[in-house]
C-alpha atoms as a PDB file:
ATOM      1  CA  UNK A   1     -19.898  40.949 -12.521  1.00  0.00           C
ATOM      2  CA  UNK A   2     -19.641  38.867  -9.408  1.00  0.00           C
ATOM      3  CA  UNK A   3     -17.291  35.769  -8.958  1.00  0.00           C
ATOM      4  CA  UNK A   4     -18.382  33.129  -6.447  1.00  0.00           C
ATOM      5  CA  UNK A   5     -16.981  30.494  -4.820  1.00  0.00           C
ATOM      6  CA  UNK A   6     -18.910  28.059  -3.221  1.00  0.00           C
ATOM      7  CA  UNK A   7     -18.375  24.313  -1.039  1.00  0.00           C
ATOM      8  CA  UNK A   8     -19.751  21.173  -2.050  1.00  0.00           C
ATOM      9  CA  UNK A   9     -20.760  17.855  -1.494  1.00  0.00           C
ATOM     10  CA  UNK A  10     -21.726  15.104  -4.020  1.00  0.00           C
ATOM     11  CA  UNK A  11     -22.776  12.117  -2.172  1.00  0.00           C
ATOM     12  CA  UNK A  12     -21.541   8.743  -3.849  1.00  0.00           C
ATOM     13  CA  UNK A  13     -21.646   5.449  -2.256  1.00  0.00           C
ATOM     14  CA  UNK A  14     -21.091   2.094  -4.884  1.00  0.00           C
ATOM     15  CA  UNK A  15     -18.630   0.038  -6.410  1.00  0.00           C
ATOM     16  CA  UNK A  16     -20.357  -0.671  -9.494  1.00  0.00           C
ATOM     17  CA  UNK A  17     -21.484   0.743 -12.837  1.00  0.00           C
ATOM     18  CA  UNK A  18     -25.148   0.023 -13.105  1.00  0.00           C
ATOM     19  CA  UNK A  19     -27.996   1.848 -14.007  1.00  0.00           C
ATOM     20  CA  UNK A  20     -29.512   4.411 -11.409  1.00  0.00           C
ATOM     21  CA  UNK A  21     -33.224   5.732 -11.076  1.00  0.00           C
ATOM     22  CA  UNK A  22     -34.253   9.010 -12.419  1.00  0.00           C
ATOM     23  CA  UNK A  23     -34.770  11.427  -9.716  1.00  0.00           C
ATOM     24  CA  UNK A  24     -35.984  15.254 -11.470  1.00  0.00           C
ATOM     25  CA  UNK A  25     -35.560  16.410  -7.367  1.00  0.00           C
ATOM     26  CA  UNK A  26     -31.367  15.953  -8.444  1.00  0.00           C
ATOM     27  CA  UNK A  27     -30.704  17.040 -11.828  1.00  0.00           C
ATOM     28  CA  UNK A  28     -28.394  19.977 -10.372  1.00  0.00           C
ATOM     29  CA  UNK A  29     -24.511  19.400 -10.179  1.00  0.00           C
ATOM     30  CA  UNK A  30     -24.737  19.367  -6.405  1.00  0.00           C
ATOM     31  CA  UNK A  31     -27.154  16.491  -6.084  1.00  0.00           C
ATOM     32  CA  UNK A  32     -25.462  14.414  -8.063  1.00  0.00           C
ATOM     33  CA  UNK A  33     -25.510  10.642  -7.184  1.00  0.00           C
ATOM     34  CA  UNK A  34     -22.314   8.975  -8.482  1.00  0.00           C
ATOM     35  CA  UNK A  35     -22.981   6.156  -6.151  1.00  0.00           C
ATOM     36  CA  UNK A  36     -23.789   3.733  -8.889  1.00  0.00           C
ATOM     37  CA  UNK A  37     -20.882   4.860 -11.095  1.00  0.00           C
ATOM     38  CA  UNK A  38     -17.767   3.046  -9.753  1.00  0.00           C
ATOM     39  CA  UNK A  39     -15.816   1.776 -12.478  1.00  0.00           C
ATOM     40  CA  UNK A  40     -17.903   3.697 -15.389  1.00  0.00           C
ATOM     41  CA  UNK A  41     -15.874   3.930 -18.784  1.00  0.00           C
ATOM     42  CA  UNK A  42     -16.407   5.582 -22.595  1.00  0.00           C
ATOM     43  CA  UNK A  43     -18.570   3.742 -23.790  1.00  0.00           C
ATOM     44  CA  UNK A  44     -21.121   3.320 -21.569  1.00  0.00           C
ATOM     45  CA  UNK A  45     -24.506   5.009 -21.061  1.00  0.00           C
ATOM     46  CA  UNK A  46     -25.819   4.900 -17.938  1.00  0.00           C
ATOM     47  CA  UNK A  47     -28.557   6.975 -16.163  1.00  0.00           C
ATOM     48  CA  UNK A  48     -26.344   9.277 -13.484  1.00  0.00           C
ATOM     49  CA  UNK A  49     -23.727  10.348 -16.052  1.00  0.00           C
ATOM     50  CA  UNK A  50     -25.561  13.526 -16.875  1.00  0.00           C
ATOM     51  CA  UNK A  51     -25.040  14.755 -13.221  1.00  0.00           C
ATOM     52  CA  UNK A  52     -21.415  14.216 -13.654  1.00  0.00           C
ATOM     53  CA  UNK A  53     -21.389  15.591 -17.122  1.00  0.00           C
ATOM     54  CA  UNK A  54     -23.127  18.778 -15.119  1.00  0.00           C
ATOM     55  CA  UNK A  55     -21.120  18.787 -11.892  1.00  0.00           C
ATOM     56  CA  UNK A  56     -17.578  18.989 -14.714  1.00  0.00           C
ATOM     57  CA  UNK A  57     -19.342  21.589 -16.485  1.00  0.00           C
ATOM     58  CA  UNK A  58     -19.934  23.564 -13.447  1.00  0.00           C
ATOM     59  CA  UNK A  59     -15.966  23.768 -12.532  1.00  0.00           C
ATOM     60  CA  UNK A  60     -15.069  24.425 -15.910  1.00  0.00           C
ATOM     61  CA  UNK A  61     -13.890  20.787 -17.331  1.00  0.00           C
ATOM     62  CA  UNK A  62     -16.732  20.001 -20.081  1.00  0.00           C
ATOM     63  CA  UNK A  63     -18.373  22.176 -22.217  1.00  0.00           C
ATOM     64  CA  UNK A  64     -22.321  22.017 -22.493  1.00  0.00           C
ATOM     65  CA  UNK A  65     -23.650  19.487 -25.097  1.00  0.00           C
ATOM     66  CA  UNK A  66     -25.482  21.941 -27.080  1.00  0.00           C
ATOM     67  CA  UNK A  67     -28.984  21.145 -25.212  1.00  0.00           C
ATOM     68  CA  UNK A  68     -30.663  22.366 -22.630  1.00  0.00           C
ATOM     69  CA  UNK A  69     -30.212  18.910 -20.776  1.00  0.00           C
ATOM     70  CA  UNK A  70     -26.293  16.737 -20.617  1.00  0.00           C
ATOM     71  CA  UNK A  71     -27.242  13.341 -22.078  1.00  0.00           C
ATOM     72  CA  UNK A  72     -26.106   9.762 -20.000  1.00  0.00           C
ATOM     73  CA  UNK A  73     -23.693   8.732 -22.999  1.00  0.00           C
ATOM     74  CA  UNK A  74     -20.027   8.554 -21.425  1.00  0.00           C
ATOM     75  CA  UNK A  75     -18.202   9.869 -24.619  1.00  0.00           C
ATOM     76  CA  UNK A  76     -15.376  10.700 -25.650  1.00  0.00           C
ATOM     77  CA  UNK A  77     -15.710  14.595 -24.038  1.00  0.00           C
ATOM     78  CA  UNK A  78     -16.220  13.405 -20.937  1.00  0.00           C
ATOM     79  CA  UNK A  79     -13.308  10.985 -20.532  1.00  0.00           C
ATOM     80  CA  UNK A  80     -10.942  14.208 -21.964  1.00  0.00           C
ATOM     81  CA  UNK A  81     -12.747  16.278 -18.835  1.00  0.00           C
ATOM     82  CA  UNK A  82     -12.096  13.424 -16.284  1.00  0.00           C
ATOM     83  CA  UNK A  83      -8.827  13.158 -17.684  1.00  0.00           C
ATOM     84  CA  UNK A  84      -8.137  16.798 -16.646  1.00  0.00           C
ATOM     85  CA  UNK A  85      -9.780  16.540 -13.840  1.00  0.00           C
ATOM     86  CA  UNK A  86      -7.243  13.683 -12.664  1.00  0.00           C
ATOM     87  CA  UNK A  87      -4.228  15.752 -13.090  1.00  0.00           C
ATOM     88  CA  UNK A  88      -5.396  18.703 -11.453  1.00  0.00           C
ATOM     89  CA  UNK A  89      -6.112  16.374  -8.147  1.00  0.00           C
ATOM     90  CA  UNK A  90      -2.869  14.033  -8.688  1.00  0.00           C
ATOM     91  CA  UNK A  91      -5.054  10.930  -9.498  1.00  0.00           C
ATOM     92  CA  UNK A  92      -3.959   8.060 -12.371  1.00  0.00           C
ATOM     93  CA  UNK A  93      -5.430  10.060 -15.449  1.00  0.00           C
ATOM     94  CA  UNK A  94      -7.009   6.996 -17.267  1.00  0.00           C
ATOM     95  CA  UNK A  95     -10.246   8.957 -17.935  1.00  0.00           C
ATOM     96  CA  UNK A  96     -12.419   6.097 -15.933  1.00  0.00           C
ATOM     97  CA  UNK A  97     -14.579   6.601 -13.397  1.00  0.00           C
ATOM     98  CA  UNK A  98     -12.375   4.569 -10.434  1.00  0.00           C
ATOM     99  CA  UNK A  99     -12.639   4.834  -7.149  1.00  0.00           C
ATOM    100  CA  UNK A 100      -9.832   6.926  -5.873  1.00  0.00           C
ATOM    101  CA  UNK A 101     -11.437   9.652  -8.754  1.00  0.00           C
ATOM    102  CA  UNK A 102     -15.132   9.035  -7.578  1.00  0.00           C
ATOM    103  CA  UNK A 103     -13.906   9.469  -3.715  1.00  0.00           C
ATOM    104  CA  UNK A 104     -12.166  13.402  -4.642  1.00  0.00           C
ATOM    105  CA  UNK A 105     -15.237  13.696  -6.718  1.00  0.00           C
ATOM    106  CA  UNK A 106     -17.727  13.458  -3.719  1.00  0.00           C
ATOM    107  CA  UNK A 107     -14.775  15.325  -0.738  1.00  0.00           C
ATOM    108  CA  UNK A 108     -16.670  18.931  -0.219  1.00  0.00           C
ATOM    109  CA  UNK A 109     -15.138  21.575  -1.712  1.00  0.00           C
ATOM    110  CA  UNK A 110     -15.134  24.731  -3.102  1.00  0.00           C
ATOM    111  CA  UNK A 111     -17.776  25.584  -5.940  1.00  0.00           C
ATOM    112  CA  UNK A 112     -15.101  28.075  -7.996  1.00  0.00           C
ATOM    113  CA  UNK A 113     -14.273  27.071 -11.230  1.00  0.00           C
ATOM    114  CA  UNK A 114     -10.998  24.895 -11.682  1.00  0.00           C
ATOM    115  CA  UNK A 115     -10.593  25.899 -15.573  1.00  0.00           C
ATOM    116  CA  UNK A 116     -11.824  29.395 -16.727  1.00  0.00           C
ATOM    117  CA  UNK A 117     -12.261  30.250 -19.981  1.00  0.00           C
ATOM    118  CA  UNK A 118     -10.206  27.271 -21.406  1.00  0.00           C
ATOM    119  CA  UNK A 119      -7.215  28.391 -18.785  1.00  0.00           C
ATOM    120  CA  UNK A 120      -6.718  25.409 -16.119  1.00  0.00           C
ATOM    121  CA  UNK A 121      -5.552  27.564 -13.063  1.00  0.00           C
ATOM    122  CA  UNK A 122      -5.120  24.158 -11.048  1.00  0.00           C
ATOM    123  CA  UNK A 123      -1.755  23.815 -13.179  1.00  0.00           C
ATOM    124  CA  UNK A 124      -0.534  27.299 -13.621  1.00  0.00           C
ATOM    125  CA  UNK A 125       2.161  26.282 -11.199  1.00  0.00           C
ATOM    126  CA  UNK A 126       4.876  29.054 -11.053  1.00  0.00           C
ATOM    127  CA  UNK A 127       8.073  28.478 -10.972  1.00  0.00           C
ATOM    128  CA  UNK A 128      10.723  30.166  -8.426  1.00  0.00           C
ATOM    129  CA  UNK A 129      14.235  29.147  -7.692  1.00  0.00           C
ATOM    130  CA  UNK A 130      15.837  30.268  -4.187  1.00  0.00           C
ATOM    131  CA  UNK A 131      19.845  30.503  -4.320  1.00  0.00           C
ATOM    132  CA  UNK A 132      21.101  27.673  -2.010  1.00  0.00           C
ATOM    133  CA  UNK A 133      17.648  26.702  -0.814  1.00  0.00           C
ATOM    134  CA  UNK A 134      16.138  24.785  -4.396  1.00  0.00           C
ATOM    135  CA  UNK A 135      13.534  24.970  -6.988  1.00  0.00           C
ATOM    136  CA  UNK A 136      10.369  25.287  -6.174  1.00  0.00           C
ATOM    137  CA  UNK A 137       6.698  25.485  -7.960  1.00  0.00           C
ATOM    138  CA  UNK A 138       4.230  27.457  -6.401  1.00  0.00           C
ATOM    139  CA  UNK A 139       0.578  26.982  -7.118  1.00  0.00           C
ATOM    140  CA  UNK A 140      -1.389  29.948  -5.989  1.00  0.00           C
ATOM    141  CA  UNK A 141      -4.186  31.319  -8.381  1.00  0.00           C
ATOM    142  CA  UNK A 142      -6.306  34.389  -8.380  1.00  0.00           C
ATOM    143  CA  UNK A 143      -9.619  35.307  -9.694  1.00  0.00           C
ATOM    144  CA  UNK A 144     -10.016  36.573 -13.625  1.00  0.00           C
ATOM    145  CA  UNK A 145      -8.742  40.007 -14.026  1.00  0.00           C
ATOM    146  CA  UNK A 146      -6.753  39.849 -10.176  1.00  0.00           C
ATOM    147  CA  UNK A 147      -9.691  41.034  -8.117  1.00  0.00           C
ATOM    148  CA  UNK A 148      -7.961  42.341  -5.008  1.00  0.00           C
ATOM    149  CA  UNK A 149      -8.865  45.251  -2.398  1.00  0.00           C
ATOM    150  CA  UNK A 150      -7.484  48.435  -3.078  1.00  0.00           C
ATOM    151  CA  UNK A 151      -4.362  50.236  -1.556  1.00  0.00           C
ATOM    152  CA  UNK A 152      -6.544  52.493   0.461  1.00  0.00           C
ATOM    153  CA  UNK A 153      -8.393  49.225   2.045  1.00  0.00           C
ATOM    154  CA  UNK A 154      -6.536  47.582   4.591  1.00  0.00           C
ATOM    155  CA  UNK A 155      -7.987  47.825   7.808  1.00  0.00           C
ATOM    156  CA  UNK A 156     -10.863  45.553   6.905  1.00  0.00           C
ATOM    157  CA  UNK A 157     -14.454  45.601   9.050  1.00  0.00           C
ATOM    158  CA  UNK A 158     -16.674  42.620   8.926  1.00  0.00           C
ATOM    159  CA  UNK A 159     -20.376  42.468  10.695  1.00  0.00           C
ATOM    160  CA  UNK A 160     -22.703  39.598  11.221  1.00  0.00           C
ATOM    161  CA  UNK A 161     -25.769  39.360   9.900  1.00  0.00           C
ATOM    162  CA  UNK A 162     -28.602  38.739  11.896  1.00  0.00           C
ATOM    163  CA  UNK A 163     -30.829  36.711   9.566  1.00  0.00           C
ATOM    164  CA  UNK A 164     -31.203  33.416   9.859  1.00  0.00           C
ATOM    165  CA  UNK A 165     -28.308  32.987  12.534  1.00  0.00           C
ATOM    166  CA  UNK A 166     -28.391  30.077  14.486  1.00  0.00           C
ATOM    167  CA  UNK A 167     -25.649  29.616  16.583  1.00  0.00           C
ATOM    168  CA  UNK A 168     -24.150  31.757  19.862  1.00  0.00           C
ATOM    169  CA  UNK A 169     -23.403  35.131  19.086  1.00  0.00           C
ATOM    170  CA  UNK A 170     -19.823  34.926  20.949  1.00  0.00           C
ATOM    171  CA  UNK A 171     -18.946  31.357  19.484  1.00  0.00           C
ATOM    172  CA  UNK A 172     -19.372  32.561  16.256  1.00  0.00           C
ATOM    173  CA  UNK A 173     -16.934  35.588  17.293  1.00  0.00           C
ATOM    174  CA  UNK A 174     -14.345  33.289  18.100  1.00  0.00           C
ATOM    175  CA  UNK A 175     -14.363  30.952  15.445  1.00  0.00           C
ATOM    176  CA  UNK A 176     -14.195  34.402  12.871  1.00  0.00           C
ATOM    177  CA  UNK A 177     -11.477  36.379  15.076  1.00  0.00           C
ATOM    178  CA  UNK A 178      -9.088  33.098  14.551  1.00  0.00           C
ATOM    179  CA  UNK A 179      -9.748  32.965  10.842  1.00  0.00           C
ATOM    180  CA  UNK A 180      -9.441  36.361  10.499  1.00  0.00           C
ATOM    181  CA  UNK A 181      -5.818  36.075  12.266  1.00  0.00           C
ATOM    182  CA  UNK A 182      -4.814  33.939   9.851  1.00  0.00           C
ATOM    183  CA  UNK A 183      -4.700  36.254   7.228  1.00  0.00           C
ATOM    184  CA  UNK A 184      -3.647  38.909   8.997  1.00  0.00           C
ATOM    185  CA  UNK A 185      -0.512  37.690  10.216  1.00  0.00           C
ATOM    186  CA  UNK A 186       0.770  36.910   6.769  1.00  0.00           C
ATOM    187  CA  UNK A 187      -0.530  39.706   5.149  1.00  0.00           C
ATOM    188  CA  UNK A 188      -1.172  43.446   5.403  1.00  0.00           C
ATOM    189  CA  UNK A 189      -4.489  43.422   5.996  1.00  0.00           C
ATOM    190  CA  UNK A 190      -6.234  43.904   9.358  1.00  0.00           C
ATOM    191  CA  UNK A 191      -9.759  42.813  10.664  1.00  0.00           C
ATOM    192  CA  UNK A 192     -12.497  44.098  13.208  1.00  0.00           C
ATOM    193  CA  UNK A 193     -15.635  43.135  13.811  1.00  0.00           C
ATOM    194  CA  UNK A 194     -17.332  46.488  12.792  1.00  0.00           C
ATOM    195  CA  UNK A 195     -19.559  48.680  16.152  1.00  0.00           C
ATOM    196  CA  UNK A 196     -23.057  49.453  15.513  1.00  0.00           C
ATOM    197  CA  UNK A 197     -23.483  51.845  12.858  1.00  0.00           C
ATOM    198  CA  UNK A 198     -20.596  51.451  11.170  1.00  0.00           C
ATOM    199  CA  UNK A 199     -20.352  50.333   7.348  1.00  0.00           C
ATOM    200  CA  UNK A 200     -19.142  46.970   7.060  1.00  0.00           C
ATOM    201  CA  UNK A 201     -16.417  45.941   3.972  1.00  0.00           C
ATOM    202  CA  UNK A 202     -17.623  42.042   4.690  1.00  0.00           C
ATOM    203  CA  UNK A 203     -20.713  40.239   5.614  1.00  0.00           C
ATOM    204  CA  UNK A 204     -20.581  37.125   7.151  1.00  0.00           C
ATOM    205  CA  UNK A 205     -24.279  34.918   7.526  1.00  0.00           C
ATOM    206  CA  UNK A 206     -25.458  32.056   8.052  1.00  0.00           C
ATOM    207  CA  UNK A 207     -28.504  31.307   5.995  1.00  0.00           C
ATOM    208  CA  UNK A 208     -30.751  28.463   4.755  1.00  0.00           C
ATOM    209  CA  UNK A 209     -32.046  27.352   0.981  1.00  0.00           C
ATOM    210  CA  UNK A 210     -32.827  30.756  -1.253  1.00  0.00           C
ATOM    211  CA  UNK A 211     -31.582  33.797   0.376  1.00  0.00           C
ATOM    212  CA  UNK A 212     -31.200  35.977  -2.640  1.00  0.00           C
ATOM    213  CA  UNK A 213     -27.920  35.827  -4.357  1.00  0.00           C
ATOM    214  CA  UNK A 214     -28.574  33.194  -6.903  1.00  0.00           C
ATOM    215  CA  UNK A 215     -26.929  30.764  -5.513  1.00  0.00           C
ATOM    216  CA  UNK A 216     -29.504  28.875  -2.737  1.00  0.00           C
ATOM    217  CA  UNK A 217     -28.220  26.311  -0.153  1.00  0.00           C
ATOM    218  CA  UNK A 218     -29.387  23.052  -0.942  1.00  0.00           C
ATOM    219  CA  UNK A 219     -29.363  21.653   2.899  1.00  0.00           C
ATOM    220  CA  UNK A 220     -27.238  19.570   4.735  1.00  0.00           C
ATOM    221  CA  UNK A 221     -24.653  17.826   2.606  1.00  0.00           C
ATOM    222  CA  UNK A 222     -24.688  19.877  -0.363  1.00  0.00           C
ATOM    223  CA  UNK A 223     -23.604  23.552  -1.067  1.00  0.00           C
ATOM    224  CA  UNK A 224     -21.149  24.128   2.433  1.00  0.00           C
ATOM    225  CA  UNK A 225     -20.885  27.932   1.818  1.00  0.00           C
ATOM    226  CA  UNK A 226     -19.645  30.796  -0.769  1.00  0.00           C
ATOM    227  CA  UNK A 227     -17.647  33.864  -0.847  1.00  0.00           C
ATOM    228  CA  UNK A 228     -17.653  36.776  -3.619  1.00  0.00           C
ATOM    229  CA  UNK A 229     -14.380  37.993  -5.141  1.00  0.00           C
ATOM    230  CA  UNK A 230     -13.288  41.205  -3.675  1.00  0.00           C
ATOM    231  CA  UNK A 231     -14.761  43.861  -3.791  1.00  0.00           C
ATOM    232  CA  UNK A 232     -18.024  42.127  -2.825  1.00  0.00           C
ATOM    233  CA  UNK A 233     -17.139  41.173   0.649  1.00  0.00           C
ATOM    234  CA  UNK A 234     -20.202  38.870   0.888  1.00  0.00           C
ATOM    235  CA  UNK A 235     -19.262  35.296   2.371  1.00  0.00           C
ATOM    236  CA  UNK A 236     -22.233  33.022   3.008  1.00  0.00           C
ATOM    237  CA  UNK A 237     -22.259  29.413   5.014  1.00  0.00           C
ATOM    238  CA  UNK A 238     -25.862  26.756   4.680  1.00  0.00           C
ATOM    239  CA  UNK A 239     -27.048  26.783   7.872  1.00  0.00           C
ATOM    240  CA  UNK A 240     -28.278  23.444   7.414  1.00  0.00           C
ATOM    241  CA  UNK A 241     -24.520  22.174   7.594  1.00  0.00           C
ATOM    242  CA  UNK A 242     -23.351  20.512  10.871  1.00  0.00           C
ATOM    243  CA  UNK A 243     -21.023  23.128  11.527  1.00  0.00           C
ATOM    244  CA  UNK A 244     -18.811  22.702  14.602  1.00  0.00           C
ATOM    245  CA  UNK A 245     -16.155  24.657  16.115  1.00  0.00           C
ATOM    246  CA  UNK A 246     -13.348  21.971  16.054  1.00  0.00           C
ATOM    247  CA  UNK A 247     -14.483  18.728  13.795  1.00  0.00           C
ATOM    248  CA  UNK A 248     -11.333  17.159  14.170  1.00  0.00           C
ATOM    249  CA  UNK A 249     -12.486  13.515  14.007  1.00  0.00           C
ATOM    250  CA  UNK A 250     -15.877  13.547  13.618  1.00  0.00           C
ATOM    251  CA  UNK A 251     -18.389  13.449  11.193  1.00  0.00           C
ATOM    252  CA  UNK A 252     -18.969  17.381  10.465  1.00  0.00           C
ATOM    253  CA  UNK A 253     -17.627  20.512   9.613  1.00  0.00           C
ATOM    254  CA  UNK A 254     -14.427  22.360  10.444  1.00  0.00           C
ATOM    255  CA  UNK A 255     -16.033  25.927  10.536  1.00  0.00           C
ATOM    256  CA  UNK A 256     -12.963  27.831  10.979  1.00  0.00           C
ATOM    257  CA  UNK A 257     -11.544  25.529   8.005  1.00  0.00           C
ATOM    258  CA  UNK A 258     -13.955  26.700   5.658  1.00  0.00           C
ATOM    259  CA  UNK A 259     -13.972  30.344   7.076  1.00  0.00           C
ATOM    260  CA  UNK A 260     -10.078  30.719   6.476  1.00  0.00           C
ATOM    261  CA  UNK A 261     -10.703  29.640   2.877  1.00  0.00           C
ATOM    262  CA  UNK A 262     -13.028  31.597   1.962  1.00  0.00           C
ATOM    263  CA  UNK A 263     -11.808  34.365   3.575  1.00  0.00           C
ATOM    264  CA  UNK A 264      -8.912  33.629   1.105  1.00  0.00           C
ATOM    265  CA  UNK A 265     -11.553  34.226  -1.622  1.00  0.00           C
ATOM    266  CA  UNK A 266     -12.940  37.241  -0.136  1.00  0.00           C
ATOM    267  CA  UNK A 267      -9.326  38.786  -0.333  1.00  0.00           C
ATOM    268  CA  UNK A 268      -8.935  37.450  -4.010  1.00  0.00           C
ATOM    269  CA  UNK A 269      -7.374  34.270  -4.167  1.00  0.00           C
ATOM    270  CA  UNK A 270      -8.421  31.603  -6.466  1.00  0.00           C
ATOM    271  CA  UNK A 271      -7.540  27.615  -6.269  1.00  0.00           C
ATOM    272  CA  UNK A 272      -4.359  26.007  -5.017  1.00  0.00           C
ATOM    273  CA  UNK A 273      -3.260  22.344  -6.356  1.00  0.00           C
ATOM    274  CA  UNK A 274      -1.372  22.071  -3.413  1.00  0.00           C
ATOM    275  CA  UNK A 275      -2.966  19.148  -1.673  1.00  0.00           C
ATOM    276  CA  UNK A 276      -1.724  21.280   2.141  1.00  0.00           C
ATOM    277  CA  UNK A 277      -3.136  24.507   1.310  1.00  0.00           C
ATOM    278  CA  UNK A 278      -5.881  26.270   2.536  1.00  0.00           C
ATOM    279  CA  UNK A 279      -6.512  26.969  -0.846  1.00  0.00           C
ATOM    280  CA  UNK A 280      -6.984  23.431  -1.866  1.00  0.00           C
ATOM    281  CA  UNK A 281     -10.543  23.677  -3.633  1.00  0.00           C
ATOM    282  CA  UNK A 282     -11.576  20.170  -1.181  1.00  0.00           C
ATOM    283  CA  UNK A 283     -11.729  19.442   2.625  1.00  0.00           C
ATOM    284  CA  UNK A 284     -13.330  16.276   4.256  1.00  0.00           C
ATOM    285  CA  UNK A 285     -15.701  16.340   7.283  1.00  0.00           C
ATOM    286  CA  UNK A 286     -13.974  16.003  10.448  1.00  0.00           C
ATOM    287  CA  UNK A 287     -10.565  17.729   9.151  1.00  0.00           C
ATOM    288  CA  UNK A 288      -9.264  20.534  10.480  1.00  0.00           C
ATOM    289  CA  UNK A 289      -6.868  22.826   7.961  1.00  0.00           C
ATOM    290  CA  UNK A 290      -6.376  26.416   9.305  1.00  0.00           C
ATOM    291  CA  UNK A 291      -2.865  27.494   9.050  1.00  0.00           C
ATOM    292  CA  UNK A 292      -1.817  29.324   5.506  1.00  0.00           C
ATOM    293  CA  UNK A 293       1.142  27.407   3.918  1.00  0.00           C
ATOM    294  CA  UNK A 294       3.518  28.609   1.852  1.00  0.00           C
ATOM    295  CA  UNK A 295       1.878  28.506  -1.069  1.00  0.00           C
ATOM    296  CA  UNK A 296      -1.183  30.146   0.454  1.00  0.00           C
ATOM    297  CA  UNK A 297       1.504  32.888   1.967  1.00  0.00           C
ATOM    298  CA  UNK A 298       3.307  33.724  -1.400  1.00  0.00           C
ATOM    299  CA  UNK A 299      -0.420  33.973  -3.320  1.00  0.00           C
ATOM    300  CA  UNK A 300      -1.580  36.821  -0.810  1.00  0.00           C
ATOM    301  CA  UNK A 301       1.707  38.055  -0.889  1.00  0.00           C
ATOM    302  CA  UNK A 302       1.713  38.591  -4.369  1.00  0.00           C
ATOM    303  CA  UNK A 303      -1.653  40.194  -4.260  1.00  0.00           C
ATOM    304  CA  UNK A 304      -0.998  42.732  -1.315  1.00  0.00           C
ATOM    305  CA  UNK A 305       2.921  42.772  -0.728  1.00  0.00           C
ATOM    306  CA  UNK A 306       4.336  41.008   2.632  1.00  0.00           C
ATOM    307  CA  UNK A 307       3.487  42.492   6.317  1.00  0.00           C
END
């Protein structure tokens, strides 16, 4: 069974609860528009609360309703999921829909679950006390079941694929060999770009709408990329996205940012609630986030052992 992680976007734009038009062309999670539902409360039924109901679902907050199709009602389920899903991103937890929730809500981010199988790993913090130095809570999470590379697989080879590429061959080198340095200076794992011939352990592409693994890019905006738990190796970006090599400040996408994350995926890491990880499931355009923190160091390192 694969596990996938995948970026987001949900675009949202009001202040107001009011009602919003039907639109069959966004009835998936990731073209959901919460712009209308600013201030939304149990209660309520408004046309737009479905998407939400199916955008929580998706991450692991809300069951399904029993149908085929989430109904508009805001009930008494869905304030419990936005309840949860206020802790897990330090927000008040008053279960209504304002607007410091609806701005995390529409942040990209990562498309991995937040709560599997009942288990919230957003707050599985661990606990670890250092004599002389403190208390501390760490919160690193991992896949289901602790996916992770085997003892025999450390000198990791990635490749390119050639599909659907559209950016400079030696940019696109660059931008990986950083991310790739990330990891390897705080773990045990090392990374080459594999010659021609040679079997690849990862595969990096860029590609556009379906390309074949279930889970199709949606264009610009939407799905950012996804990565499969090891031993997959397969880490996918939208080529659609405005992807630039440094974003700082401006109004698209860190791709070395999103590479070092999901590169964290692609050696088994889950979700960090740490707001300064590169495990944190959300990143905003124009921010760049590349350097592991602790927590991100102590999650590999609990994985693989230290350097």
């Amino acid at each position: 069974t694969f596990i996938v992680a995948t970026f987001v976007l949900v675009s949202v734009h009001g202040a107001s609860c009011r009602m919003l038009a039907a639109d069959a062309g966004k009835e998936r999670y990731v073209r959901a528009d919460l712009s209308q539902l600013t201030g939304c409360r149990r209660g309520q039924n408004q046309a737009g609360l479905a998407s939400l109901k199916r955008y929580l679902n998706h991450f692991g907050y809300l069951d399904s309703e029993g149908a085929d199709e989430f109904s508009d009602e805001f009930n008494e389920d869905l304030e419990a999921a936005l309840r949860t899903y206020q802790l897990n991103f330090n927000l008040n937890t008053s279960g209504v829909l304002d607007e410091p929730t609806v701005q995390k809500l529409i942040q990209p981010r990562c498309g991995v679950s937040d709560i599997v199988n009942g288990t919230n790993l957003m707050k599985s913090g661990r606990h670890r006390h250092i004599p002389g130095v403190g208390h501390f809570v760490m919160h690193y999470a991992f896949f289901a079941g602790m996916p992770r590379w085997p003892d025999s697989q450390r000198n990791l080879k990635y490749t390119f694929s050639t599909d659907n590429q559209q950016y400079g061959a030696e940019q696109l080198r660059s931008v990986f060999s950083a991310a790739f340095a990330k990891w390897a200076a705080v773990s045990p794992f090392q990374f080459a770009e594999a010659s021609d011939g040679e079997v690849a352990d990862l595969e990096l592409a860029f590609y556009s709408g379906d390309h074949g693994d279930g889970r199709p890019f949606d264009g610009p905006g939407t799905v950012l990329a996804h990565a499969f738990a090891p031993t997959n190796g397969r880490l996918h970006f939208d080529a659609d996205e405005a992807w630039l090599p440094d974003a700082t400040g401006t109004n698209g996408m860190d791709l070395e940012s999103v590479a070092v994350h999901e590169i964290g995926h692609l050696l088994g890491l889950g979700h960090s609630a740490d707001i300064n990880a590169i495990m944190y499931p959300s990143i905003g355009a124009g921010v760049r986030k590349v350097d592991p923190n602790s927590d991100d160091v102590q999650g590999i390192q609990v994985l693989y052992g230290s350097k």
